[in-house]
Protein backbone atom coordinates (compact mmCIF):
# COMPACT_ATOMS: atom_id res chain seq x y z
CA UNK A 1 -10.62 47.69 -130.07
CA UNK A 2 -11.39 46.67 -126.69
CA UNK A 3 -12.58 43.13 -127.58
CA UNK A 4 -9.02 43.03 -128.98
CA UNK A 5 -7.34 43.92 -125.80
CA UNK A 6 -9.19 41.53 -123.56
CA UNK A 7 -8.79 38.84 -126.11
CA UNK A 8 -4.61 39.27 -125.65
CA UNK A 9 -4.56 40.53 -122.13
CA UNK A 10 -6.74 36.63 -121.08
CA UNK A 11 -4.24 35.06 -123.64
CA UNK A 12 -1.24 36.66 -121.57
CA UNK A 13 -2.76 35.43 -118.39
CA UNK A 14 -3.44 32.45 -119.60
CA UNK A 15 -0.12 31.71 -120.50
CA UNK A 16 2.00 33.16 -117.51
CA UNK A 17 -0.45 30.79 -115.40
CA UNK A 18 0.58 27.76 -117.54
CA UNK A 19 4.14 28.69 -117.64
CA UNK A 20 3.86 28.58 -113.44
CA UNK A 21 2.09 25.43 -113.38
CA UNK A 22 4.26 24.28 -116.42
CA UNK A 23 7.69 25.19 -114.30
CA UNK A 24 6.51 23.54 -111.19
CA UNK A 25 5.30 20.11 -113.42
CA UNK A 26 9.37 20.49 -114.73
CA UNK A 27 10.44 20.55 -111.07
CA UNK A 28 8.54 17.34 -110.29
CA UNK A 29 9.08 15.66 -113.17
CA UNK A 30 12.95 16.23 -112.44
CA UNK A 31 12.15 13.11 -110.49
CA UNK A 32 11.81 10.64 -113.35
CA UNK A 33 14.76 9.46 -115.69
CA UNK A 34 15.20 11.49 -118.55
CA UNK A 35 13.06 10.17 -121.56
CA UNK A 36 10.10 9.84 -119.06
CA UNK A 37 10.57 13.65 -117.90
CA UNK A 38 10.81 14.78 -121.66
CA UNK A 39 7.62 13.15 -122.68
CA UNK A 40 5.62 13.97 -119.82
CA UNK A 41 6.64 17.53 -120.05
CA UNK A 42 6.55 17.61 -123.81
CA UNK A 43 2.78 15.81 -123.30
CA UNK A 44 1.86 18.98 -120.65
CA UNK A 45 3.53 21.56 -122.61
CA UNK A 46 1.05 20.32 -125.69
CA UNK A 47 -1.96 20.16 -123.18
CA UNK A 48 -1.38 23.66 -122.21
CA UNK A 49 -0.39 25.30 -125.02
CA UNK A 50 -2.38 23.99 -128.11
CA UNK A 51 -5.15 26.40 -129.29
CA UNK A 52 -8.25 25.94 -131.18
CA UNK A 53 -10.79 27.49 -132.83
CA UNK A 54 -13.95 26.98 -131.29
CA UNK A 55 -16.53 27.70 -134.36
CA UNK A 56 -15.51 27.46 -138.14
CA UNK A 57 -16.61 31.24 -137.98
CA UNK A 58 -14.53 32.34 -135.19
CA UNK A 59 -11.38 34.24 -135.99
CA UNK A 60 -9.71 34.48 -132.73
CA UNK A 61 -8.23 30.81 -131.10
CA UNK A 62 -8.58 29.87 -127.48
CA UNK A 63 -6.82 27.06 -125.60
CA UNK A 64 -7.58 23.78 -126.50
CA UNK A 65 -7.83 22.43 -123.43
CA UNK A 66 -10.49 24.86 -122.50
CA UNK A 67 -12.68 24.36 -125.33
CA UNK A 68 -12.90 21.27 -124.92
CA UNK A 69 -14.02 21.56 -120.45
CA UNK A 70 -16.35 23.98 -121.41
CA UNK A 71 -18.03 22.64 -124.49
CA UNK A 72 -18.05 19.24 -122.72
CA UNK A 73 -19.87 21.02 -119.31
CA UNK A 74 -22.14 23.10 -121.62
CA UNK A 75 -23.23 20.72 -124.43
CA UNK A 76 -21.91 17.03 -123.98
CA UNK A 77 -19.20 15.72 -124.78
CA UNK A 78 -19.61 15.38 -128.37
CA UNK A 79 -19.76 18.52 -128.82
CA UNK A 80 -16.18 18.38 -127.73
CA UNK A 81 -14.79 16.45 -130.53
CA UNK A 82 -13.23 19.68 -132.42
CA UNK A 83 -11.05 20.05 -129.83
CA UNK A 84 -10.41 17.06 -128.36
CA UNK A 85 -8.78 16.38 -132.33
CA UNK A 86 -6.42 19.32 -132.20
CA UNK A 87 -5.51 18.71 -128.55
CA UNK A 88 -4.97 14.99 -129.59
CA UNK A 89 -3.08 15.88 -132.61
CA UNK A 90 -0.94 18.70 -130.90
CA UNK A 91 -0.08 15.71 -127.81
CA UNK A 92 0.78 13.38 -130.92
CA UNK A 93 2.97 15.64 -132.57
CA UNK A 94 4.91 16.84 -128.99
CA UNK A 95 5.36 13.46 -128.20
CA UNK A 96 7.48 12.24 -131.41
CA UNK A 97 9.36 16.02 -131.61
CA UNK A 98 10.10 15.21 -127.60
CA UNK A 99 11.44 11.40 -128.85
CA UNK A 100 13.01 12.87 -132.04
CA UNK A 101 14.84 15.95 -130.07
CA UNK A 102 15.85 13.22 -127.00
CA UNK A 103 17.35 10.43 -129.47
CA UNK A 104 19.22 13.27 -131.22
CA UNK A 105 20.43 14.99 -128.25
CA UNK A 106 21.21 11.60 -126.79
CA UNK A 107 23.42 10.51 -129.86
CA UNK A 108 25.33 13.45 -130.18
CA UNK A 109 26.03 13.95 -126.42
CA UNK A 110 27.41 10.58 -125.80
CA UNK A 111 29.13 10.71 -129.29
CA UNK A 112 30.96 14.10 -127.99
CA UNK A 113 31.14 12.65 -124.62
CA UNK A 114 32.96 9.40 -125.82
CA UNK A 115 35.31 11.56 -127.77
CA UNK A 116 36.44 13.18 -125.05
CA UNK A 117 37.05 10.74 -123.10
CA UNK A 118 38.68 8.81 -125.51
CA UNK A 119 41.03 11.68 -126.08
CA UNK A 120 41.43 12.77 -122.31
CA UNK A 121 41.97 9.04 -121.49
CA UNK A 122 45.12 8.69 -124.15
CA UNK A 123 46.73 12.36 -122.88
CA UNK A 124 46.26 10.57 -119.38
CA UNK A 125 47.49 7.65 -120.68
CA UNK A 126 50.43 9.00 -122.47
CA UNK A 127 51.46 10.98 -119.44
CA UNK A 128 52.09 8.25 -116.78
CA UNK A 129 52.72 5.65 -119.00
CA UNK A 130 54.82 6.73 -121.90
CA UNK A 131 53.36 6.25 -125.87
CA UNK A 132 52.69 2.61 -124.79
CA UNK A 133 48.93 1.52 -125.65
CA UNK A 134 47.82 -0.05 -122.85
CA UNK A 135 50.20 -1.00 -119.47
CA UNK A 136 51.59 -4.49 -119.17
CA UNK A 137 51.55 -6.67 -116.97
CA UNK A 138 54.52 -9.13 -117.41
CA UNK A 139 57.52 -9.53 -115.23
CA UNK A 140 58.51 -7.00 -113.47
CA UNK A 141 56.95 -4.05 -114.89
CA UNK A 142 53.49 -3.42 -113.87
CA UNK A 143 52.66 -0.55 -115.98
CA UNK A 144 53.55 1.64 -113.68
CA UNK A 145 56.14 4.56 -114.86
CA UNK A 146 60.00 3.40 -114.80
CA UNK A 147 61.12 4.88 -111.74
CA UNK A 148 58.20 3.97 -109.64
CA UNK A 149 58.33 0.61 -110.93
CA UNK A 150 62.50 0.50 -110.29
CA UNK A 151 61.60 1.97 -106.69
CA UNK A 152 58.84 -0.02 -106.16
CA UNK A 153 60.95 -3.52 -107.14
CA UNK A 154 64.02 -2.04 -104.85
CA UNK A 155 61.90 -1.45 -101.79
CA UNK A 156 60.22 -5.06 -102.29
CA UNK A 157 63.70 -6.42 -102.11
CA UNK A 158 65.12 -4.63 -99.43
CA UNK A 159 61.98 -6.06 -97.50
CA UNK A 160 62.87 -9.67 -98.89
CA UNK A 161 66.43 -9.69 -97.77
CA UNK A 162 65.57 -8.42 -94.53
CA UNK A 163 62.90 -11.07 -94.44
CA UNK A 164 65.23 -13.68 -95.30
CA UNK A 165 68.09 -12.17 -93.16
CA UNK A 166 65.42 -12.35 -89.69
CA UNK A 167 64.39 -16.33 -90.81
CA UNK A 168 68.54 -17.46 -91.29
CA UNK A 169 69.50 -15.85 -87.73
């Protein structure tokens, strides 16, 4: 029974150390666009977290990651080579979910995103400009509402005149 506790109580401080060192790899990677950040921290997540078992025998699984540093300091490094495949195959796997998940995410935020704006852009629309489409641009009215436009047109002409008045006298 005590094997059993040390065996969860190293596997608990093994993890709250990654998730330290795995929170302070987010903040730096925070640096980076997006789709590098995701499959760098997708790659370290994999790294830390992928566990092997060291011996066909064994029943209990320890981190891949340090299987492999201490079978390669111990025996060479082909006596690594069971876990170098599960950490290789766990990286492999975290890689394409990290892709998959950022592609999917991607499409469905900019297809919400567009929507939104498409809609907020015709209420916007609709509100300064009547149920027109789009504003014109011919003659006098610059797609501007009515009364700003009239105003608009009455000041320029009152300017005009007194233009024109100042150049006859």
């Amino acid at each position: 029974m005590a094997g059993d506790t040390s065996y969860v109580l190293i596997w608990f401080i093994y993890l709250a150390s990654g998730a330290v060192f795995f929170l302070t790899f987010w903040k730096f990677t925070a640096l980076l666009g997006r789709l590098p950040a995701w499959i760098l921290r997708t790659f370290m997540a994999a790294l830390i977290l992928t566990p092997v078992f060291p011996r066909s025998e064994e029943e209990t699984a320890v981190p891949a990651l340090m299987a492999v540093a201490l079978d390669t300091i111990a025996s060479g490094p082909e006596a690594a080579a069971r876990g170098l495949a599960a950490l290789a195959a766990g990286m492999i796997v975290a890689v394409f979910a990290a892709l998959i998940l950022f592609l999917g995410l991607t499409f469905v935020r900019r297809g919400n995103s567009r929507g939104l704006r498409r809609d907020s852009a015709a209420k916007w629309r609709n509100r300064h400009f009547g149920r027109r489409e789009a504003p014109s641009h011919r003659g006098e009215e610059h797609g501007c509402l009515e009364s700003l436009c009239a105003e608009r047109h009455r000041m320029n002409r009152q300017i005009q005149e007194s233009l024109n008045h100042d150049a006859d006298s």
